[in-house]
Protein backbone atom coordinates (compact mmCIF):
# COMPACT_ATOMS: atom_id res chain seq x y z
CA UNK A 1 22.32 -25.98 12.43
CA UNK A 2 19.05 -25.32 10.57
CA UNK A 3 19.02 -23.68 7.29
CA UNK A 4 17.75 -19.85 7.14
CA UNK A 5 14.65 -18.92 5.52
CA UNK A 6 14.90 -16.96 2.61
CA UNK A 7 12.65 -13.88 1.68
CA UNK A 8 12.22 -12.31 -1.49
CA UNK A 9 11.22 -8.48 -1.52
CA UNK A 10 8.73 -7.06 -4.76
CA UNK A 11 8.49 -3.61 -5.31
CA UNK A 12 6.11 -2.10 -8.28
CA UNK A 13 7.34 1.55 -9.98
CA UNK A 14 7.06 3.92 -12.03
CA UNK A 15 8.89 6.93 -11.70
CA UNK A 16 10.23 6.76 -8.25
CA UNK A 17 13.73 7.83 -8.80
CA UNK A 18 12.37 10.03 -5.73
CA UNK A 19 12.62 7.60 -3.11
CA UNK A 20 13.39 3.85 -4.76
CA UNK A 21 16.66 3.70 -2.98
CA UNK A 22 16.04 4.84 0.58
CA UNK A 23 13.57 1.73 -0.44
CA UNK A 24 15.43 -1.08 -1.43
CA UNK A 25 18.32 -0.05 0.58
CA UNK A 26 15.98 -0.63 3.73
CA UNK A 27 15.51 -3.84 2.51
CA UNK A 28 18.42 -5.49 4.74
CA UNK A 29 17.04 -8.90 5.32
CA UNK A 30 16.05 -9.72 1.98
CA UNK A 31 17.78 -12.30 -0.45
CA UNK A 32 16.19 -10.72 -3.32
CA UNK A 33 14.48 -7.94 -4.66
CA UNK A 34 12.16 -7.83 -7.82
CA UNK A 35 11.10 -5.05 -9.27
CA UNK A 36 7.90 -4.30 -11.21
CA UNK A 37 8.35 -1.03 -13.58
CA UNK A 38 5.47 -0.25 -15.83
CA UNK A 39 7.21 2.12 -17.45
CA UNK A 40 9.66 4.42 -15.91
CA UNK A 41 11.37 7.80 -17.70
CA UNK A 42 13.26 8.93 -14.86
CA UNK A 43 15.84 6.92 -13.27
CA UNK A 44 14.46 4.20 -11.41
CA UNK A 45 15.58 1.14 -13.03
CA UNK A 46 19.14 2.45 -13.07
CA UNK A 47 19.06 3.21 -9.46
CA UNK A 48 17.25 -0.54 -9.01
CA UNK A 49 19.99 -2.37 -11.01
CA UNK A 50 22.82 -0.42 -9.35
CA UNK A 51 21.63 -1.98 -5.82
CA UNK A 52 21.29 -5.26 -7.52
CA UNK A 53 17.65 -5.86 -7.91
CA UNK A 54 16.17 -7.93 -10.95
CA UNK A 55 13.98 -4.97 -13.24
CA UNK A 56 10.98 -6.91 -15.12
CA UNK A 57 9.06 -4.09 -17.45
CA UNK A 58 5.77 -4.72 -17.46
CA UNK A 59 2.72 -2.58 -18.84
CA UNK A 60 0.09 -1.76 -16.05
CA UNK A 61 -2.65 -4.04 -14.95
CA UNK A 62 -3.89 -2.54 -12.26
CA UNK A 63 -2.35 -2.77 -8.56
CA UNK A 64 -3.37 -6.36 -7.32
CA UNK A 65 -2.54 -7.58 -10.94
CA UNK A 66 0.79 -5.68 -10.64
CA UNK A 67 1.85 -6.64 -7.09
CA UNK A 68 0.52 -10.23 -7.90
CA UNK A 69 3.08 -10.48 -11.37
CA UNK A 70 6.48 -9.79 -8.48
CA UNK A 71 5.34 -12.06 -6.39
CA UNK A 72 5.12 -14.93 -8.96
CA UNK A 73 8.79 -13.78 -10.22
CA UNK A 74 10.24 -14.17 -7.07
CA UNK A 75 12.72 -17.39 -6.26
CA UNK A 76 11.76 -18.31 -2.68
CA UNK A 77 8.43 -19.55 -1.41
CA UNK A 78 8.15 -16.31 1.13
CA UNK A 79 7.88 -13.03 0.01
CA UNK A 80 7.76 -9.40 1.12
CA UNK A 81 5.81 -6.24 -0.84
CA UNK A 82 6.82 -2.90 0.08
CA UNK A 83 5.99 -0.01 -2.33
CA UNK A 84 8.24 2.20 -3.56
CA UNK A 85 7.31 5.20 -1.24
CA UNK A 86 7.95 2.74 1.62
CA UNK A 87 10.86 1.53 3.88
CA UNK A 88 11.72 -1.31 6.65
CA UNK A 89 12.65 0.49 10.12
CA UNK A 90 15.24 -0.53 11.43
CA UNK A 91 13.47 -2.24 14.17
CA UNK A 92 10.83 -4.38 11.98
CA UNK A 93 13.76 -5.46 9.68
CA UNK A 94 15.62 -6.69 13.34
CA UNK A 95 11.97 -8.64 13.77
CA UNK A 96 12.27 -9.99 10.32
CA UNK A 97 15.71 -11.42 10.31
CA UNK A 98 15.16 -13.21 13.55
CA UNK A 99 12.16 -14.39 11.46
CA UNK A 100 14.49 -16.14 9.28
CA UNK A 101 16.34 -18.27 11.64
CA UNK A 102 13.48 -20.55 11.77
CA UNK A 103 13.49 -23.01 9.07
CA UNK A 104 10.20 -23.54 9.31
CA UNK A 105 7.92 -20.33 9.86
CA UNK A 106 4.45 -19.80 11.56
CA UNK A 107 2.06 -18.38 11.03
CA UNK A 108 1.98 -18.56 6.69
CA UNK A 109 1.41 -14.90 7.21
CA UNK A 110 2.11 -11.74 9.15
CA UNK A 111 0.93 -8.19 9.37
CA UNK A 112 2.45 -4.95 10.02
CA UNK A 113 1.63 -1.78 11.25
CA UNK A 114 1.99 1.22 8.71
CA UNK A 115 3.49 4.52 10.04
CA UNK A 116 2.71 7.36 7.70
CA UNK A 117 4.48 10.57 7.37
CA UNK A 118 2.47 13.76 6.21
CA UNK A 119 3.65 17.21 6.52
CA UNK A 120 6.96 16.31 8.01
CA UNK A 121 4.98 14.54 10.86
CA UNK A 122 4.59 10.86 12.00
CA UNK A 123 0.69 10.16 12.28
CA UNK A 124 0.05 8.30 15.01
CA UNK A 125 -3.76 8.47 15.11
CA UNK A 126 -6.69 8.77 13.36
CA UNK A 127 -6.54 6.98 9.55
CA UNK A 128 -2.90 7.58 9.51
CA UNK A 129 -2.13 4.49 12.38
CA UNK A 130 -1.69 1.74 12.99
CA UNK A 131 -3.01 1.42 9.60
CA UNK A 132 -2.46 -2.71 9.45
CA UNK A 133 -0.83 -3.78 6.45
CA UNK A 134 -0.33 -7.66 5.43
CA UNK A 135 2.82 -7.57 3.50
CA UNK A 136 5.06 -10.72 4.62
CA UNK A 137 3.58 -14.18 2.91
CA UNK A 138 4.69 -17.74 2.11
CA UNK A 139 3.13 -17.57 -1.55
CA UNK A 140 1.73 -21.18 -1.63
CA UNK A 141 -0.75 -19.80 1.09
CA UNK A 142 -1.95 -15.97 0.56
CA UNK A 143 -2.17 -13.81 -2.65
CA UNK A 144 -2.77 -10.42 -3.65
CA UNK A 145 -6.53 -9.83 -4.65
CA UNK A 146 -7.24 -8.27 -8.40
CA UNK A 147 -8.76 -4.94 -7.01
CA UNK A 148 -7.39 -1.80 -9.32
CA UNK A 149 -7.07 -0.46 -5.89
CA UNK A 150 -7.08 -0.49 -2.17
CA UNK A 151 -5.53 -3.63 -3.35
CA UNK A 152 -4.80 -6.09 -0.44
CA UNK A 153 -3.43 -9.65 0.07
CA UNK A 154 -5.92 -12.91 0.81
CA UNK A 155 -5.50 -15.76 3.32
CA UNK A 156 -7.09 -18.10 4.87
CA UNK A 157 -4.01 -18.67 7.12
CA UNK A 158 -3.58 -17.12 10.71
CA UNK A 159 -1.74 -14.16 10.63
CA UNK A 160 0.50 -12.83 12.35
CA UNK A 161 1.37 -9.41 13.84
CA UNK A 162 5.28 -7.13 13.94
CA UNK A 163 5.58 -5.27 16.90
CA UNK A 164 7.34 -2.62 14.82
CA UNK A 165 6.45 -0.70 11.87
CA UNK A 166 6.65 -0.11 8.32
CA UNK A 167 7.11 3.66 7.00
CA UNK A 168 5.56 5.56 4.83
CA UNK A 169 6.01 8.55 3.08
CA UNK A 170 2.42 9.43 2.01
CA UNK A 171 3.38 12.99 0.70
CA UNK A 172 5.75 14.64 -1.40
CA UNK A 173 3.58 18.09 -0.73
CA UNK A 174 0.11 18.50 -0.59
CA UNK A 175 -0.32 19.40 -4.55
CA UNK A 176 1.03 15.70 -5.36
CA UNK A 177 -1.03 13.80 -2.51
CA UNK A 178 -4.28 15.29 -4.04
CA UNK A 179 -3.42 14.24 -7.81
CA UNK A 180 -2.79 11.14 -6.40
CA UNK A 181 -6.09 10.66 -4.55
CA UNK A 182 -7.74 11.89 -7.38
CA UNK A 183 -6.42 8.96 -9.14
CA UNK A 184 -7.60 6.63 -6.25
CA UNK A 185 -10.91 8.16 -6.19
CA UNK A 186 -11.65 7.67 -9.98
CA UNK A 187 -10.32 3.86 -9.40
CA UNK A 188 -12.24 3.57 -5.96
CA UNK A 189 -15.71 4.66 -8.58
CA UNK A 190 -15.08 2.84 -11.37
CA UNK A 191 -14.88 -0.73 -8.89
CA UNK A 192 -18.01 0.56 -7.45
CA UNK A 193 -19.71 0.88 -11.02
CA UNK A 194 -18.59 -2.65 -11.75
CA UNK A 195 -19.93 -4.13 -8.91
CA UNK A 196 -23.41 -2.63 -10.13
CA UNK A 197 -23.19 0.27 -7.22
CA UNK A 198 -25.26 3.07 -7.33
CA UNK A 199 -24.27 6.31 -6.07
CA UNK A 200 -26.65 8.79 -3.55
CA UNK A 201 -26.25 12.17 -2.83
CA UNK A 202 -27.30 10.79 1.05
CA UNK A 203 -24.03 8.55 1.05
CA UNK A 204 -22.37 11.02 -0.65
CA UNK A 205 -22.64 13.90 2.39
CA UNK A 206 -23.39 11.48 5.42
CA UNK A 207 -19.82 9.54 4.62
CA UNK A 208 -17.68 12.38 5.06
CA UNK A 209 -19.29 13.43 8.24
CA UNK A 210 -19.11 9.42 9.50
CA UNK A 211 -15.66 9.34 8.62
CA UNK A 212 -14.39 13.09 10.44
CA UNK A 213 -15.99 11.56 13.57
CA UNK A 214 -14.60 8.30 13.34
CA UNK A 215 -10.73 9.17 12.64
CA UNK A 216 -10.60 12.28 14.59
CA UNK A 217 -12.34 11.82 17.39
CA UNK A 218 -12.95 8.27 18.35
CA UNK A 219 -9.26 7.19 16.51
CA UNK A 220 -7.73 10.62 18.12
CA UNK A 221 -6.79 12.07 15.09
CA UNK A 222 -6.83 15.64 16.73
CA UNK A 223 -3.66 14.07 18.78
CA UNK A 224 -1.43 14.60 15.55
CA UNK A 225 -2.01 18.54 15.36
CA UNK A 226 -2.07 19.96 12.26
CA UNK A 227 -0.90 17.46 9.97
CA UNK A 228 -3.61 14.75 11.69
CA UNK A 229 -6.66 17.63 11.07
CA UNK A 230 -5.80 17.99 6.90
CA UNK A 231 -4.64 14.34 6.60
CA UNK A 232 -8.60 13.29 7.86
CA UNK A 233 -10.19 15.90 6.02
CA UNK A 234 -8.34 15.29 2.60
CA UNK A 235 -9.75 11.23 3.41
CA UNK A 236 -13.05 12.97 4.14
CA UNK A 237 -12.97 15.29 1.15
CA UNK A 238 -12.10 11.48 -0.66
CA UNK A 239 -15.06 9.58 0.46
CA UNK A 240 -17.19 12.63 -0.91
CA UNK A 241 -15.99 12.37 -4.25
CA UNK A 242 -15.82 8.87 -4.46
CA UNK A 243 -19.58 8.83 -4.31
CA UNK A 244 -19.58 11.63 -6.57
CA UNK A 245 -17.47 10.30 -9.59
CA UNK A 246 -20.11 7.42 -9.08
CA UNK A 247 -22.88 9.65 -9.25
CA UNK A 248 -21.78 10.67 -12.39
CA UNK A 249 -20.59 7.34 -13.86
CA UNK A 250 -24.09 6.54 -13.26
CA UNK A 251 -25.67 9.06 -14.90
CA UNK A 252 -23.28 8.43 -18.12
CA UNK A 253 -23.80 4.73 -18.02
CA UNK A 254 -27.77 5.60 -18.01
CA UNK A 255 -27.21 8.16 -21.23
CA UNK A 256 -25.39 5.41 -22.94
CA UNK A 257 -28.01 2.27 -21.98
């Protein structure tokens, strides 16, 4: 009989006491789970070590920096990175473990469709699905990239594709989704500045309007009711003052030249 595949599982935190173990207890196929904590003062890591995963504290270096540091702790050559807001359905972790009976896999690579929930409601449309996410590597062949954010992972490997999903809890409220985009949005600038992008006040009103149209019309948003409408507009209010922030990094960066 061949030997099984193993798979090692990376999670980043900090301060998901929230929802770490729904994670790592989804985590049924994996040999090994390394955690990432830049810092937590809740109880994370306790809730980590007491379902047996490894807790490395490490100060933050950005996502892709972060996400890249588990992977290169982990034991076995394949890996899987699920964040901490994030769990394996039942279904995709059947998928995986069938995965593992091969001794040898292929493709190096596979993605996964991302089912978030927002407002108590599964998106199925617009931006919220199937929202493709490549999350299961062999690390000798794909690696995160060093973005700060809207981090992803690079291969020049086929990849490929779960019939079932991952889920994701976007939300915890609407007061705490908007701090956080507000975070992503100052990120989303500040890679945009470094890149030597300028900002318009033409991209910054025709983007929003692109993106309503695109996610929920053509992508159906409008199918997921309520939740779908404010999820697209919230990306839409997003892409407005991502071009903003770099609107005004530009204008500071010219005061300080």
């Amino acid at each position: 009989m061949s030997q099984q595949t193993k798979i090692s599982a990376t999670i980043i935190t900090l301060n998901e006491e929230r929802c770490i173990r729904e994670c790592i207890e989804s985590l049924e196929f994996a040999d090994e789970v390394i955690v990432i904590d830049s810092g937590s003062k809740d109880k994370t890591i306790d809730i980590c070590l007491e379902l047996g995963a490894k807790v490395i504290q490490q100060e933050w270096l950005g996502f892709g920096a972060q996400k890249q540091l588990a992977v290169d702790q982990t034991q076995n050559d394949w890996v899987f990175c699920i964040d901490a807001d994030e769990r394996v359905s039942r279904q995709l972790n059947a998928e995986i473990t069938e995965l593992k009976q091969q001794a040898e896999i292929s493709p190096k690579a596979f993605n996964m469709s991302r089912c978030n929930r927002f407002l108590g409601r599964w998106l199925r449309h617009g931006e919220g699905y199937p929202d493709h996410n490549l999350r299961l590597f062999h690390k000798q062949y794909a690696r995160w990239s060093e973005h700060t954010v809207h981090e992803h992972v690079i291969t020049d490997e086929k990849v490929g594709l779960f019939k079932s999903d991952l889920m994701h809890e976007s939300e915890d409220g609407i007061f705490d989704y908007l701090q956080k985009q507000n975070r992503y949005t100052t990120l989303q600038a500040e890679a945009l500045l470094a890149k030597g992008k300028k900002g318009s006040i033409a991209r910054m009103l025709i983007s929003p309007v692109t993106r309503f149209i695109k996610f929920y019309f053509i992508r159906r948003g409008f199918q997921d009711g309520v939740p779908g409408l404010i999820h697209v507009l919230i990306g839409c209010v997003n892409s407005m003052t991502k071009y903003a922030k770099l609107i005004e990094l530009n204008i500071k960066a010219e005061k300080d030249s």
